[in-house]
Protein backbone atom coordinates (compact mmCIF):
# COMPACT_ATOMS: atom_id res chain seq x y z
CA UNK A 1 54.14 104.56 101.92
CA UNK A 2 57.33 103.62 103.80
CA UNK A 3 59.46 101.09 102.58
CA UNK A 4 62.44 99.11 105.31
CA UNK A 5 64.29 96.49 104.68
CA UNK A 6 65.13 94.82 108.03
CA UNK A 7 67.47 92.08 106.57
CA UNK A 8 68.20 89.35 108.23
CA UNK A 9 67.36 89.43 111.89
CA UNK A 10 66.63 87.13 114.57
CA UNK A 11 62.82 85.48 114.82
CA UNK A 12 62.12 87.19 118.17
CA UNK A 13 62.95 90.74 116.57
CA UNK A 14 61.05 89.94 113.45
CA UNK A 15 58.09 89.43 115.60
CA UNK A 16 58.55 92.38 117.90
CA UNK A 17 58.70 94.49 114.62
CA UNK A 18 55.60 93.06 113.46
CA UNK A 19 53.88 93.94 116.86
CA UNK A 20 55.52 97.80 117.34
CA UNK A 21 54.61 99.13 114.13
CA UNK A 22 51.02 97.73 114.22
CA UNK A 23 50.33 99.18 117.68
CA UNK A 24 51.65 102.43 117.11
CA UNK A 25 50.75 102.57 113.78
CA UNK A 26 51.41 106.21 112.34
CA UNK A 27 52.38 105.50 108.70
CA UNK A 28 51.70 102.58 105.69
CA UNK A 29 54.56 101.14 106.10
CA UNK A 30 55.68 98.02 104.36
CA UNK A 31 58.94 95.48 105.68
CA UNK A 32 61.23 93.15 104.35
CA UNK A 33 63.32 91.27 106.41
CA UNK A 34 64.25 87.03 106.28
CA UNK A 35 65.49 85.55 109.52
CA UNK A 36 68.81 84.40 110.73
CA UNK A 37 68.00 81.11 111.91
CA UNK A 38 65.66 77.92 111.58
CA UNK A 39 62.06 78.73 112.88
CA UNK A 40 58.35 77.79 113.47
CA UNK A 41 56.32 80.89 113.38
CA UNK A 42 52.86 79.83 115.11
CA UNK A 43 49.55 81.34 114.53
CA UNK A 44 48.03 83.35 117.41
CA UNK A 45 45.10 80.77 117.98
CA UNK A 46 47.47 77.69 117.08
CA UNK A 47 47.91 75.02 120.22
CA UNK A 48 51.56 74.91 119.67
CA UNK A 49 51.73 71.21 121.45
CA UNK A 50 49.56 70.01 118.78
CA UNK A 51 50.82 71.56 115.68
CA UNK A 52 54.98 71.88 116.11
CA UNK A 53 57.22 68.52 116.43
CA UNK A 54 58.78 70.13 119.60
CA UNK A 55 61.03 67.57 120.19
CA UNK A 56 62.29 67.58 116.55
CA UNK A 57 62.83 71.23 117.25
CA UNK A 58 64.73 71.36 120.27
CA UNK A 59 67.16 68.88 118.17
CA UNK A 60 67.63 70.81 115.39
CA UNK A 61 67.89 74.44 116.75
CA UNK A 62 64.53 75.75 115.12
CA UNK A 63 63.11 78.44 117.24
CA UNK A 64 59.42 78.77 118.05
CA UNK A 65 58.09 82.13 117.90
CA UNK A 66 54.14 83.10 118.41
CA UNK A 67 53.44 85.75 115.93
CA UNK A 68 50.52 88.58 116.46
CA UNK A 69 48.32 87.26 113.59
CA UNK A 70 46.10 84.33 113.17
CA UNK A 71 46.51 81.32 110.71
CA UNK A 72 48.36 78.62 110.44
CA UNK A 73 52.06 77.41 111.32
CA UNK A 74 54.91 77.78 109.45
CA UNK A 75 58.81 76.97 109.28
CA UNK A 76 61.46 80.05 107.81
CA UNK A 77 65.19 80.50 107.72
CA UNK A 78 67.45 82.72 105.57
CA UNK A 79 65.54 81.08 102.47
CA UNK A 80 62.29 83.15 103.06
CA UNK A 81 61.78 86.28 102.79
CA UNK A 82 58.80 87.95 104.88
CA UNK A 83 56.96 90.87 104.13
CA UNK A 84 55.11 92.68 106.44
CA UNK A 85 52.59 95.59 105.24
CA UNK A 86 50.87 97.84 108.16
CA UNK A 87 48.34 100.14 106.71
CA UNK A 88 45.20 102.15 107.01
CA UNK A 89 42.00 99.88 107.33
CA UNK A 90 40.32 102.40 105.28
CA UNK A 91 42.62 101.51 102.33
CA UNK A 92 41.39 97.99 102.08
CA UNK A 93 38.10 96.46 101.40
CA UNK A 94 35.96 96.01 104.76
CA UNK A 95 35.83 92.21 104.37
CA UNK A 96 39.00 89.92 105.39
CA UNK A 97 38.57 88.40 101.68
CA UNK A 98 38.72 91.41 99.86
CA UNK A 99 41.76 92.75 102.16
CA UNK A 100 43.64 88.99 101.23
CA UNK A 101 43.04 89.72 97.56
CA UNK A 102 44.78 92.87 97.17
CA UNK A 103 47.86 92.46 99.19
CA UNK A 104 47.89 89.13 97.77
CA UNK A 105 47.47 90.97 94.46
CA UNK A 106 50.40 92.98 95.38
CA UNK A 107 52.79 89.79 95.45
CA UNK A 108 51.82 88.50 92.73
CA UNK A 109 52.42 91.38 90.64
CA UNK A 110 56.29 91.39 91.96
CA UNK A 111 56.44 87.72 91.20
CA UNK A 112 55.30 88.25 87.94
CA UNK A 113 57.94 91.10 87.99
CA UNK A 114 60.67 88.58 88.79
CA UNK A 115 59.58 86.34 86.23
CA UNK A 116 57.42 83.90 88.62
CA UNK A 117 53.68 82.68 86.70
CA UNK A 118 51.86 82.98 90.06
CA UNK A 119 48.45 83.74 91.05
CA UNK A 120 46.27 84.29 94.20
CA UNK A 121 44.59 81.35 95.19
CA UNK A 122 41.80 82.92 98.04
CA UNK A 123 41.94 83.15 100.76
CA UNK A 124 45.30 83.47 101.57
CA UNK A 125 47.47 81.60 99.34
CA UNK A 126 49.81 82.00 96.31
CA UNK A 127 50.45 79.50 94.23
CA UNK A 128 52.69 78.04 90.79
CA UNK A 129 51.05 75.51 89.42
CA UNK A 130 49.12 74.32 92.32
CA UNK A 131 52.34 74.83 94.83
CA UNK A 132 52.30 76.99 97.28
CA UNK A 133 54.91 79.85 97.47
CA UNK A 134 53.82 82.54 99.59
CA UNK A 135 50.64 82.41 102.30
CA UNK A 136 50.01 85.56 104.39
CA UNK A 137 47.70 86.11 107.78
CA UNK A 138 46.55 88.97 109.31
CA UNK A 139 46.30 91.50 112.73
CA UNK A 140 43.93 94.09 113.33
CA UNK A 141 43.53 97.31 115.31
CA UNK A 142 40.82 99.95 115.26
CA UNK A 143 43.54 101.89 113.02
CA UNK A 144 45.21 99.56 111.00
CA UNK A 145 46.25 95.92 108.77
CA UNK A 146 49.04 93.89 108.95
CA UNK A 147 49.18 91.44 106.96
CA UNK A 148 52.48 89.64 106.51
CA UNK A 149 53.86 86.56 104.96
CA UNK A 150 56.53 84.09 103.60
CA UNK A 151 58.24 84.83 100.42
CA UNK A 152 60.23 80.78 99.76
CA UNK A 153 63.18 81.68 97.96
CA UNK A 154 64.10 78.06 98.48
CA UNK A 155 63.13 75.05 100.81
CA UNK A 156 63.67 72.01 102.31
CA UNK A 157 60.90 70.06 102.05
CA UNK A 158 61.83 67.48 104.40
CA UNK A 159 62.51 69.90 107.43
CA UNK A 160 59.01 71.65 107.06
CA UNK A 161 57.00 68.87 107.26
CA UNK A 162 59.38 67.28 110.39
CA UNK A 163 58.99 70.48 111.98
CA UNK A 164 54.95 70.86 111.76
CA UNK A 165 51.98 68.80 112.74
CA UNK A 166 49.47 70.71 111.09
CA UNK A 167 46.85 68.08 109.74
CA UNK A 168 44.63 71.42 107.97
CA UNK A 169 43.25 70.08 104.89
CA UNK A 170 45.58 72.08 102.17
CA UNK A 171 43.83 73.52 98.69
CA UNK A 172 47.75 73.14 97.19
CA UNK A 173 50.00 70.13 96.16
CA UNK A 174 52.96 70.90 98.24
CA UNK A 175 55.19 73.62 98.41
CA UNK A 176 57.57 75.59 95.21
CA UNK A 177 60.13 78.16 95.36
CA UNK A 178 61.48 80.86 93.28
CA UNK A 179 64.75 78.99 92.99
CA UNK A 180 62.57 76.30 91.78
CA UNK A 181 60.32 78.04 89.53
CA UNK A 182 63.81 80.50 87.93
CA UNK A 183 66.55 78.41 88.43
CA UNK A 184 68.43 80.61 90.52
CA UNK A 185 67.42 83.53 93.43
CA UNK A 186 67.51 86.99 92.14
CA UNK A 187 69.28 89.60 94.15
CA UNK A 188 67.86 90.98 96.85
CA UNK A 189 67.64 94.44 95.78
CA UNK A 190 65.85 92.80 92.59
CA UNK A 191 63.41 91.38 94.85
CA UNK A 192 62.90 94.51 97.07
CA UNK A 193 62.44 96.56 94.06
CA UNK A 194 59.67 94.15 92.44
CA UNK A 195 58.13 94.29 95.52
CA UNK A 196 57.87 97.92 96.12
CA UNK A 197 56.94 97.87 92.30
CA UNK A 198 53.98 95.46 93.01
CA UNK A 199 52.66 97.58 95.80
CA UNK A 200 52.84 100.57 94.11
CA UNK A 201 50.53 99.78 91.78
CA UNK A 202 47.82 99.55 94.33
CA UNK A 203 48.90 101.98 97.04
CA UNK A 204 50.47 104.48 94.91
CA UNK A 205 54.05 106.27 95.99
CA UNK A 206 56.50 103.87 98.15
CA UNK A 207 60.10 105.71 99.21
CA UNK A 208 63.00 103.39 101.29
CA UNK A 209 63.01 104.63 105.09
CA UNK A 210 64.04 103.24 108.04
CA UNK A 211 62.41 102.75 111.49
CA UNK A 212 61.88 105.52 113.39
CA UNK A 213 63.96 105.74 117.26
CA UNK A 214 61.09 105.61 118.81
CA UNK A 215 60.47 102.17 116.64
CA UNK A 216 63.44 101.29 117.03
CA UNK A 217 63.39 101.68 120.85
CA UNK A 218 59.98 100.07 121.13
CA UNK A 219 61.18 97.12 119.89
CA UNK A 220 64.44 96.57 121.85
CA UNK A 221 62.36 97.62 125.05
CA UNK A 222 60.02 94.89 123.61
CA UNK A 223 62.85 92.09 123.21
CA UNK A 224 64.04 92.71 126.55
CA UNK A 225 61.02 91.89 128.41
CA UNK A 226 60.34 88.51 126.39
């Protein structure tokens, strides 16, 4: 498996990233990148009216981006990471459950690397003591998986729930972060190197790469037309 760190990169690249390497899937691959500005990333089925303050938004420079996967809304900046894994469908279980479990099971593991007491709370969530700090969602092909989702290093918990309208009964008690849960944010090549460390474990071998130039050109081609 692959390993790229992104860093920090605009919303509409993240998602353009997220959509290349799924389509023209030709390696496991698995991304890190956080974003370089306030944004609402909305699920694929989401009615974006309904679910993001718009107005509050447009006041407070937070982008709206409509990601490839399904789910439900949610708000990023530079204090959330994302990771994005794109791999085989025949290295996860057949059943959506079973594929959120060990991906899932993947983050934890880092977490617990770094020092976080988390655990997978099906289908999708992670959770500290009943708070939510990482939730994933998932695209398909006939080839391959993404599944990708937030890392909070830190929030605001003021500015997420201004920025959403999502009513969705929640199985959590609000949201945590690692800063809350360590006192502090470990480096980023600390985190990167739990998190290849937590994959591993499941998916076996992980080496740092980047993108490819045909990725690479995908995805500007890609940002251009949007």
């Amino acid at each position: 498996m692959r390993f790229v760190d992104l860093g920090v990169v605009t919303p509409e690249y993240s998602v353009c990233a997220d959509k290349i390497i799924l389509s023209s899937y030709s390696e496991d691959t698995l991304l890190l990148y956080s974003r370089n500005r306030p944004c609402v990333s909305v699920g694929r089925f989401q009615r974006m009216e309904d679910t993001v303050d718009l107005e509050y938004a447009k006041n407070n420079g937070i982008s709206i981006v409509r990601r490839i996967s399904g789910g439900s809304n949610i708000y990023s900046d530079e204090r959330q990471l994302t990771y994005s894994l794109i791999v085989s469908r025949d290295r996860l279980p057949t059943r959506r459950e079973g594929s959120f479990a060990v991906i899932c099971g993947c983050v934890v593991s880092a977490l617990r690397i770094l020092g976080v007491d988390a655990e997978h709370k099906p289908i999708n969530d992670i959770l500290v003591s009943g708070k939510k700090i990482s939730g994933g969602a998932q695209a398909r092909t006939a080839d391959a998986v993404l599944q990708h989702g937030s890392l909070i290093l830190d929030v605001d918990d003021e500015v997420v729930r201004r920025s959403l309208r999502d009513n969705k009964k929640r199985t959590y008690d609000g949201l945590t972060s690692v800063r809350e849960c360590l006192g502090r944010i470990p480096s980023r090549d600390a985190i990167s190197d739990a998190m290849m460390t937590g994959f591993s474990e499941v998916f076996g071998p992980i080496t740092k790469g980047e993108l490819t130039v045909s990725e690479s050109r995908a995805i500007e081609r890609s940002l251009s037309q949007n």
